[in-house]
Protein backbone atom coordinates (compact mmCIF):
# COMPACT_ATOMS: atom_id res chain seq x y z
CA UNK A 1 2.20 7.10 -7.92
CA UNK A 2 2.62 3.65 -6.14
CA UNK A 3 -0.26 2.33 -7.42
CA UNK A 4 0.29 3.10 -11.42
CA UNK A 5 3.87 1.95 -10.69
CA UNK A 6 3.06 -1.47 -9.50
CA UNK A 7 0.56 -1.89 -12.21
CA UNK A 8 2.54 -2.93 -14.92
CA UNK A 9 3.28 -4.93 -18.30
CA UNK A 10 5.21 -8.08 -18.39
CA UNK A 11 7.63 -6.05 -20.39
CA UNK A 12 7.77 -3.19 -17.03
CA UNK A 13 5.53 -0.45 -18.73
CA UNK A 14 2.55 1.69 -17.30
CA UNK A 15 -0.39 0.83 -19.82
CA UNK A 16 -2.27 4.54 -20.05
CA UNK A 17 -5.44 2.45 -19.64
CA UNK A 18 -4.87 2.23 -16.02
CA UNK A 19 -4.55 6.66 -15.94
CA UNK A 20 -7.28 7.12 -17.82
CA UNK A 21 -9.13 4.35 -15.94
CA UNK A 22 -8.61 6.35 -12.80
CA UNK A 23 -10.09 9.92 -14.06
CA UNK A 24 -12.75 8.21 -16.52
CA UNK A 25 -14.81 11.29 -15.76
CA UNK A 26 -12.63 13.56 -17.34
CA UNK A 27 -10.21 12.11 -20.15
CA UNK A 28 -9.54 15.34 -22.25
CA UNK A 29 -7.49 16.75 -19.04
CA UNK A 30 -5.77 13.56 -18.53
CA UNK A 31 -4.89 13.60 -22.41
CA UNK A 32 -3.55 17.32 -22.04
CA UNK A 33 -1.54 16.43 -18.76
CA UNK A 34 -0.02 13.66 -20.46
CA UNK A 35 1.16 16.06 -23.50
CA UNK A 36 2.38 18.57 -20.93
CA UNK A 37 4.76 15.15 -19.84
CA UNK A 38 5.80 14.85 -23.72
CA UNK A 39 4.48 11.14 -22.61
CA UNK A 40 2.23 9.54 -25.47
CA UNK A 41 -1.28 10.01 -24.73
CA UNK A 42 -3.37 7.83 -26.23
CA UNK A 43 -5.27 4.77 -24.43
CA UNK A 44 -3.76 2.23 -25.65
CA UNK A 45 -0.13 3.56 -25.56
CA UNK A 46 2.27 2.40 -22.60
CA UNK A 47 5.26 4.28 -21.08
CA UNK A 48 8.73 2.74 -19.33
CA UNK A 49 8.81 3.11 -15.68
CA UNK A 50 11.73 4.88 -15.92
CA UNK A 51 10.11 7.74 -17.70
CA UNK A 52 7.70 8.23 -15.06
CA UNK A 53 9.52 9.74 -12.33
CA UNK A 54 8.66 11.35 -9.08
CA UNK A 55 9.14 14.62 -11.31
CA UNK A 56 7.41 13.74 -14.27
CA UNK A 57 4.64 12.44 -11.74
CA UNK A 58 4.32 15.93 -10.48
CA UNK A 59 4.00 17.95 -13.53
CA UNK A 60 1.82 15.18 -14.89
CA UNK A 61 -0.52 15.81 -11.58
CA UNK A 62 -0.16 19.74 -11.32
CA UNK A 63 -1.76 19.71 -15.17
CA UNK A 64 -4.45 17.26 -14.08
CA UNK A 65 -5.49 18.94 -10.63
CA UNK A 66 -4.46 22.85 -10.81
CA UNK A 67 -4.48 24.42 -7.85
CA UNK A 68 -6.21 28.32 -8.24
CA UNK A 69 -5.88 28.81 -4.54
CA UNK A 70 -1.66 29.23 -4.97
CA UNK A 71 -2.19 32.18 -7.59
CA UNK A 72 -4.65 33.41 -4.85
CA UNK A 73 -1.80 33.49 -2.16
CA UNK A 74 0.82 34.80 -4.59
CA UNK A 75 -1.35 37.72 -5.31
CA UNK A 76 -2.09 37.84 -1.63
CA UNK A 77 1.51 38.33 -0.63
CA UNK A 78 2.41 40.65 -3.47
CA UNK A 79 3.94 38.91 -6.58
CA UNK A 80 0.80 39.97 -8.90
CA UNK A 81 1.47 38.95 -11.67
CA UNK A 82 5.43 37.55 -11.14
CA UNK A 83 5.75 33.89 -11.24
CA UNK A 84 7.59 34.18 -7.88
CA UNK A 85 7.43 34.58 -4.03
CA UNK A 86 10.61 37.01 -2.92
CA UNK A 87 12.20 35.68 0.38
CA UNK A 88 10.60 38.23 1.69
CA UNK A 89 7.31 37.58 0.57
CA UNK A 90 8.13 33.88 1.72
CA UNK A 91 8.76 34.70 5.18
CA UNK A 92 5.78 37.39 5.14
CA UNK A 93 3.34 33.55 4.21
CA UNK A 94 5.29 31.51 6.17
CA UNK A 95 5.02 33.97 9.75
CA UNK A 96 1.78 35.98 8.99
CA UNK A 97 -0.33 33.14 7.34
CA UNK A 98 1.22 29.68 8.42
CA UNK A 99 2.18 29.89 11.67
CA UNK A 100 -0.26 29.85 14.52
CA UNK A 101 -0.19 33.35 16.46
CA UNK A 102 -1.09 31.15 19.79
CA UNK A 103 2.28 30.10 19.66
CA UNK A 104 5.39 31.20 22.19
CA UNK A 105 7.80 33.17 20.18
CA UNK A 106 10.80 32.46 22.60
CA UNK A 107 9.97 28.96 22.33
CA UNK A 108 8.68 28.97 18.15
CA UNK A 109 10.38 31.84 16.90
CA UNK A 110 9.24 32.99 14.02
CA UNK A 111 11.50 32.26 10.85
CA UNK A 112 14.14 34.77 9.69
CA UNK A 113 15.19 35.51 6.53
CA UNK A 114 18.23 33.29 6.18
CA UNK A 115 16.12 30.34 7.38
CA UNK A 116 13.08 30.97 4.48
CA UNK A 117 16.30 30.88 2.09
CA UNK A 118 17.46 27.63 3.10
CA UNK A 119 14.04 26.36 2.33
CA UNK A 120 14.00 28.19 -1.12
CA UNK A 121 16.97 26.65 -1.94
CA UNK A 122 15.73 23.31 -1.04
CA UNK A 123 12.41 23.38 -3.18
CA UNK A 124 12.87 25.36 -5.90
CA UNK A 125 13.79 23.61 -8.79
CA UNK A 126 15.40 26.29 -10.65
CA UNK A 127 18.24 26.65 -9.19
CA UNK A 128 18.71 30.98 -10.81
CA UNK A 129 15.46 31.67 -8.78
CA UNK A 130 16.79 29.98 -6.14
CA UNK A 131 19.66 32.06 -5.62
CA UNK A 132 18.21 35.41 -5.65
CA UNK A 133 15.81 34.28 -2.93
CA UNK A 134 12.39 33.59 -5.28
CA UNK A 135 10.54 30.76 -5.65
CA UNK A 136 8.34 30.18 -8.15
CA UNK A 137 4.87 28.51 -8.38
CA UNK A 138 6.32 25.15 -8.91
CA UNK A 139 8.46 25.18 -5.83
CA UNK A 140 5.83 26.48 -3.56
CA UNK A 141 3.65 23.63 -4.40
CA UNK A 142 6.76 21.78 -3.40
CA UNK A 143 7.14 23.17 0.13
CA UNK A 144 3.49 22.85 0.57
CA UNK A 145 4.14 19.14 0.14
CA UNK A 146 7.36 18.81 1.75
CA UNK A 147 8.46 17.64 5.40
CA UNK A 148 7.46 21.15 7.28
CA UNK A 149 4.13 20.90 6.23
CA UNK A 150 3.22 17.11 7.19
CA UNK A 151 0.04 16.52 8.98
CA UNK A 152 1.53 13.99 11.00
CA UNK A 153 4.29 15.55 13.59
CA UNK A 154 7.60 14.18 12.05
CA UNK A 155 8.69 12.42 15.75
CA UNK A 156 5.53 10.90 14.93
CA UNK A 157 6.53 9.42 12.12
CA UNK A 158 9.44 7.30 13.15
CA UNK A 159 8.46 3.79 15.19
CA UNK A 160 7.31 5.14 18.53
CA UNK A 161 5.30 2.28 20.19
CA UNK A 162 6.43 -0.86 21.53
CA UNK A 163 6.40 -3.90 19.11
CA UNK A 164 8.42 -6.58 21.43
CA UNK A 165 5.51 -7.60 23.16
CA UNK A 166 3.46 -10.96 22.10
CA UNK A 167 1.34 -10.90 18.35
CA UNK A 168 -1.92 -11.50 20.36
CA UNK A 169 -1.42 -8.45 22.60
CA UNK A 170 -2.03 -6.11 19.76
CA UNK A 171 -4.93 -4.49 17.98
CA UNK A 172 -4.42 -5.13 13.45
CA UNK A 173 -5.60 -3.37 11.06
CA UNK A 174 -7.89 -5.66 9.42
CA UNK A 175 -9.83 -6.09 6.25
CA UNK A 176 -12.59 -8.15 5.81
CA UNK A 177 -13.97 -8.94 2.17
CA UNK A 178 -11.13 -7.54 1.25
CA UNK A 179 -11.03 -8.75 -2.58
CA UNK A 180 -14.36 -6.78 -2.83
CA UNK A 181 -14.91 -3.62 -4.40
CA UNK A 182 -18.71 -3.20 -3.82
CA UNK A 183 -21.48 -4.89 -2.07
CA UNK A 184 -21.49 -8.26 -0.47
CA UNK A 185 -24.29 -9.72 -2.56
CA UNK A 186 -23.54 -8.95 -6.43
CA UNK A 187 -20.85 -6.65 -6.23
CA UNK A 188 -17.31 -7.03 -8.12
CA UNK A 189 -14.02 -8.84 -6.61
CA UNK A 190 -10.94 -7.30 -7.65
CA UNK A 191 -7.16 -8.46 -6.93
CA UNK A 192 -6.69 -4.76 -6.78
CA UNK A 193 -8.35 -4.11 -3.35
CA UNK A 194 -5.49 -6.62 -1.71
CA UNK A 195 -2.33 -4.20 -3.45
CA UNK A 196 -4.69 -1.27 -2.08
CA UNK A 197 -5.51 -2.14 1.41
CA UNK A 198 -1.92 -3.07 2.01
CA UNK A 199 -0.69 0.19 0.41
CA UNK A 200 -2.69 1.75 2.89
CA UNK A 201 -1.14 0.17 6.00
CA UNK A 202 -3.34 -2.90 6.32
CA UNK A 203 -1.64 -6.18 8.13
CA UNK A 204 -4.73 -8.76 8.11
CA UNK A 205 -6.55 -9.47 5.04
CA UNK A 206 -9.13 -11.60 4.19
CA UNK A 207 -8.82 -14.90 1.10
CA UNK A 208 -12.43 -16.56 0.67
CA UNK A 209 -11.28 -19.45 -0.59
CA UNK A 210 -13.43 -21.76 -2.66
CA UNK A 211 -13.12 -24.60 -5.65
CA UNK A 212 -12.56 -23.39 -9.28
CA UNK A 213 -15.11 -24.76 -11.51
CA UNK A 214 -13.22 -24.11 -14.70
CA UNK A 215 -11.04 -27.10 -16.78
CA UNK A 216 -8.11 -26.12 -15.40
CA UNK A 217 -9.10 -26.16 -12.10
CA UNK A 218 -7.65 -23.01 -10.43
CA UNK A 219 -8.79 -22.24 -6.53
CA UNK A 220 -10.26 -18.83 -6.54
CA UNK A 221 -11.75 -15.96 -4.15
CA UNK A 222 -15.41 -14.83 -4.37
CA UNK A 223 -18.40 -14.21 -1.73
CA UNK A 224 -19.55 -17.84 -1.88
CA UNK A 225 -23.47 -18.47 -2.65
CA UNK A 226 -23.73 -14.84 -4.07
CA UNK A 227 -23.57 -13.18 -7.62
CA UNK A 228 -20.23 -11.58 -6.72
CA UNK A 229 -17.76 -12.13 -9.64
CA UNK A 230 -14.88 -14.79 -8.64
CA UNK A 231 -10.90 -13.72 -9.01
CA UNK A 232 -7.88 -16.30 -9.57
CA UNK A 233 -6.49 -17.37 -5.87
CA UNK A 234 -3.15 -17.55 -7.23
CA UNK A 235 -3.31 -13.46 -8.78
CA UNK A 236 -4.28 -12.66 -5.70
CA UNK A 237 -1.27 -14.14 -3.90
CA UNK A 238 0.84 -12.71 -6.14
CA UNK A 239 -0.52 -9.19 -5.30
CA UNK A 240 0.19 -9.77 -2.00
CA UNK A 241 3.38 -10.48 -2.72
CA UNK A 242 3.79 -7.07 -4.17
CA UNK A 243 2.89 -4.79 -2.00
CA UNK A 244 3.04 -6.76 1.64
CA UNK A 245 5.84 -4.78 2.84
CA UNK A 246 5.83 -1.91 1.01
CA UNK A 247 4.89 0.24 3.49
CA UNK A 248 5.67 -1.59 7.31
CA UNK A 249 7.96 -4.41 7.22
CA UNK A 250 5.92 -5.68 10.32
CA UNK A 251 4.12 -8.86 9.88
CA UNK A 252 1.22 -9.79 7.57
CA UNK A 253 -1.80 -12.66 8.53
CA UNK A 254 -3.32 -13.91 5.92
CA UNK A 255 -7.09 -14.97 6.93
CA UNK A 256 -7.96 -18.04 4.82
CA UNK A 257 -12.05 -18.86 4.99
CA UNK A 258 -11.25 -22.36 3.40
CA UNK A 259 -14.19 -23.69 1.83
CA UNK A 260 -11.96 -25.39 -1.10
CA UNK A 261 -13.16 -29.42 -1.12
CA UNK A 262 -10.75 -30.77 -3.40
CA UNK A 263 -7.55 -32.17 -2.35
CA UNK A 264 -5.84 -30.86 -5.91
CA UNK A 265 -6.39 -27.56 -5.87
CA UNK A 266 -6.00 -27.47 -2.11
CA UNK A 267 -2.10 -28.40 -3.51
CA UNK A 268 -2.70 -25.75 -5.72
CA UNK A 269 -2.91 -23.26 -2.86
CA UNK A 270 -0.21 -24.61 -0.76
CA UNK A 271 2.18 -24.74 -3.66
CA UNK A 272 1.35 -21.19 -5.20
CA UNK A 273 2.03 -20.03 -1.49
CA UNK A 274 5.15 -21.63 -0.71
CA UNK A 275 6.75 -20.51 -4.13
CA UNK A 276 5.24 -16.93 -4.55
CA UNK A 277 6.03 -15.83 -0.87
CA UNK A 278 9.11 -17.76 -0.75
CA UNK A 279 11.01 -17.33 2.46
CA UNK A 280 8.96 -14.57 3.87
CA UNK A 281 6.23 -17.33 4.06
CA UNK A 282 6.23 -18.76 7.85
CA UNK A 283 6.98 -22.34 7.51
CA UNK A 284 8.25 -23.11 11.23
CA UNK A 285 7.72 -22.16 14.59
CA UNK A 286 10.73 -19.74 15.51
CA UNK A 287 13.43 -21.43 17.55
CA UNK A 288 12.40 -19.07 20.60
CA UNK A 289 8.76 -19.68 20.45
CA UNK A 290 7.63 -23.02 20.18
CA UNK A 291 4.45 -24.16 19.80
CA UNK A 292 3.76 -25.08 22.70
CA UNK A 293 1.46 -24.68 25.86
CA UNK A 294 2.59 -21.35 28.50
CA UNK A 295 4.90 -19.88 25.41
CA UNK A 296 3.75 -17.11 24.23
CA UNK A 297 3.88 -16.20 20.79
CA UNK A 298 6.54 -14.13 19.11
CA UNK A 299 6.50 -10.27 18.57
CA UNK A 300 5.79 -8.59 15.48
CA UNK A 301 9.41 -7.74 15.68
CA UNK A 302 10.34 -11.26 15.99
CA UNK A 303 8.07 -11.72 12.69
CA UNK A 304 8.95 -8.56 10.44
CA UNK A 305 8.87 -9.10 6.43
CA UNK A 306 7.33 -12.91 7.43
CA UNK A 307 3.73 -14.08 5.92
CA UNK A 308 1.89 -16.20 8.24
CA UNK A 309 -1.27 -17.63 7.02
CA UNK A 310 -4.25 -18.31 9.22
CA UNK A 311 -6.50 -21.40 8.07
CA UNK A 312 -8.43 -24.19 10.05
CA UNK A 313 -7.31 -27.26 9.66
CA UNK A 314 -8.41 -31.07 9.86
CA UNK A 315 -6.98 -32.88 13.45
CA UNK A 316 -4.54 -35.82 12.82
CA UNK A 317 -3.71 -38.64 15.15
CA UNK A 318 -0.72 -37.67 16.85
CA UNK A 319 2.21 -40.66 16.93
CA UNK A 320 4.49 -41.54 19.33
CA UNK A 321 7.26 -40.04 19.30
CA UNK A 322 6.53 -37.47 16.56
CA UNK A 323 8.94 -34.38 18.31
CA UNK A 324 8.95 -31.15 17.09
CA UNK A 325 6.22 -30.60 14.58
CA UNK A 326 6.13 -28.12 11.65
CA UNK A 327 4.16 -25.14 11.93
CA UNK A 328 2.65 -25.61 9.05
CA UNK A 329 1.54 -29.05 10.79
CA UNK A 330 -0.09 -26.87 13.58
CA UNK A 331 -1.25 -24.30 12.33
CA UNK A 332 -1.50 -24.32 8.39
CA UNK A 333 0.62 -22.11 7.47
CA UNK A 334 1.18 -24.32 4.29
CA UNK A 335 0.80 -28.06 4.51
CA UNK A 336 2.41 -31.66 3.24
CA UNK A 337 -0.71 -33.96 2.86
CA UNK A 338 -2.79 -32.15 0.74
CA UNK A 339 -5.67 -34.71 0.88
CA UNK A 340 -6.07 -33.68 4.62
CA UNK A 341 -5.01 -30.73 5.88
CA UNK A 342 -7.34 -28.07 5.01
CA UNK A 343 -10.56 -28.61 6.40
CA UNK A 344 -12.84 -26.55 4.53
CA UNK A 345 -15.63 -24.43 6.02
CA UNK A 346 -18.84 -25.18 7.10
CA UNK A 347 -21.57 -23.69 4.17
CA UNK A 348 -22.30 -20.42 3.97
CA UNK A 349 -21.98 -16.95 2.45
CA UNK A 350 -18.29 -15.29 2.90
């Protein structure tokens, strides 16, 4: 639902290319669940974001993926052929089939009947059913998905570990090769992978950076000295952009493989970085943390919602007297003299 909602128009709609593109297998049951939606259907049709809600989203996915197994449990637990659970039933699935007979029934009691209505009422969506204590197909699926059933344990899911401590005492979820979609030798790059990765919780990814060969001279991302197909630097930045924080507002690294040789599109990348990312882009060293030797570095809670770019850079001859440099004079997190920070890197595939 993320995904298709970030993928959008200049004018904010869904293109139905992107759906279908995700179930090419099976485009007639796409078509139909689209219909069900009263959304247009055909490929080349586009829909507002606002139509697509959270509710439309579910209809649209309970036509594309039905799920046999919930008749299966409704005849199980005696509705037949009624489109409903009773609150009895309810309780009967959530006590007899649900819960784990292992477990202490002082401590886990098993749920009574005024608790399975409170749930009713909270997932059914017809709010007549609701009230006599049923709950129909549509708001089972519902509670199936809801906060009760979560695989993760729900203290789980609020911040339980300590994030105060130093950036280089933790283990990141990395990605390396991130822009590509197949193999390393003649497989596809797609700016797609960086809004995916991210989605899925990853705070390290990986820019292969090398020289655009085109007029205009654009810096892009391939596997270098391969047949993999090259994507636009700057698209890619903007993805980031997208998604970096849409899912932990901790800090992301950006691991630059620099093997860009020309001074102007080096600018290029320092310029598309300091005005995409804006102020989440790390520019200086944080007042408590200088750069400097026995300080340790700040904590990912020091750094949340900041970008901080890791690249190797060309040594300059410090002057005398130079004070307090920029961090993006340290450590290249962007850079002013664009004919000599960057250093690029050494030849080689990646």
């Amino acid at each position: 639902y993320t995904k298709l909602k970030l993928q959008v128009t200049p004018e904010g709609r869904i293109p139905l290319k992107n759906i279908y593109r995700l179930f090419s297998a099976d485009r007639k049951r796409v078509e139909t669940a689209l219909e069900a939606c009263s959304l247009p259907s055909s490929r080349n049709d586009s829909i507002p974001q606002e139509d697509f809600t959270p509710d439309v989203y579910r209809v649209f996915l309970n036509n594309l993926c039905p799920r046999p197994e919930i008749d299966n449990i409704f005849s199980e637990f005696g509705a037949k052929s009624k489109p409903y659970l009773t609150v009895d039933q309810m309780m009967d699935f959530i006590n007899l089939k649900q819960r784990d007979p292992r477990l202490n029934e002082i401590l886990y009691p098993p749920l009574k009947q005024e608790q399975v209505q409170v749930l009713i009422e909270k997932y059914e969506p017809n709010n007549s059913l609701a009230k006599k204590g049923q709950i129909s197909v549509d708001g089972f699926m519902r509670y199936l998905s809801g906060e009760e059933n979560g695989v993760v344990s729900p203290e789980k899911l609020d911040l339980n570990e300590d994030m105060s401590q130093p950036l280089s005492h933790y283990f990141i979820n990395s990605s390396h090769n991130t822009y590509l979609t197949a193999g390393q030798l003649a497989g596809n790059s797609s700016v797609e992978m960086y809004r995916q990765v991210l989605l899925s919780g990853c705070r390290c990814v990986e820019l292969d950076c090398w020289k655009g060969r085109t007029a205009e001279e654009e810096p892009v991302i391939t596997h270098g000295f391969t047949m993999t197909t090259e994507i636009s630097f700057k698209e890619v930045i903007e993805a980031i952009a997208e998604c970096a924080f849409k899912t932990s507002p901790f800090p992301i690294l950006l691991s630059f493989e620099n093997h860009v040789d020309s001074p102007k599109q080096q600018a290029k990348m320092a310029e598309y970085c300091r005005l995409i990312f804006g102020d989440a882009l790390l520019m200086e060293p944080l007042e408590k943390y200088p750069l400097e030797s026995g300080v340790p570095l700040p904590s990912p809670m020091d750094l949340m919602y900041k970008i901080l770019v890791k690249n190797k850079k060309k040594s300059h001859k410090s002057s005398e007297g130079s004070g307090k440099k920029k961090l993006s004079e340290q450590v290249s997190n962007t850079y002013s003299d664009s004919s000599s920070v960057f250093e690029p890197s050494s030849p080689g595939a990646g």
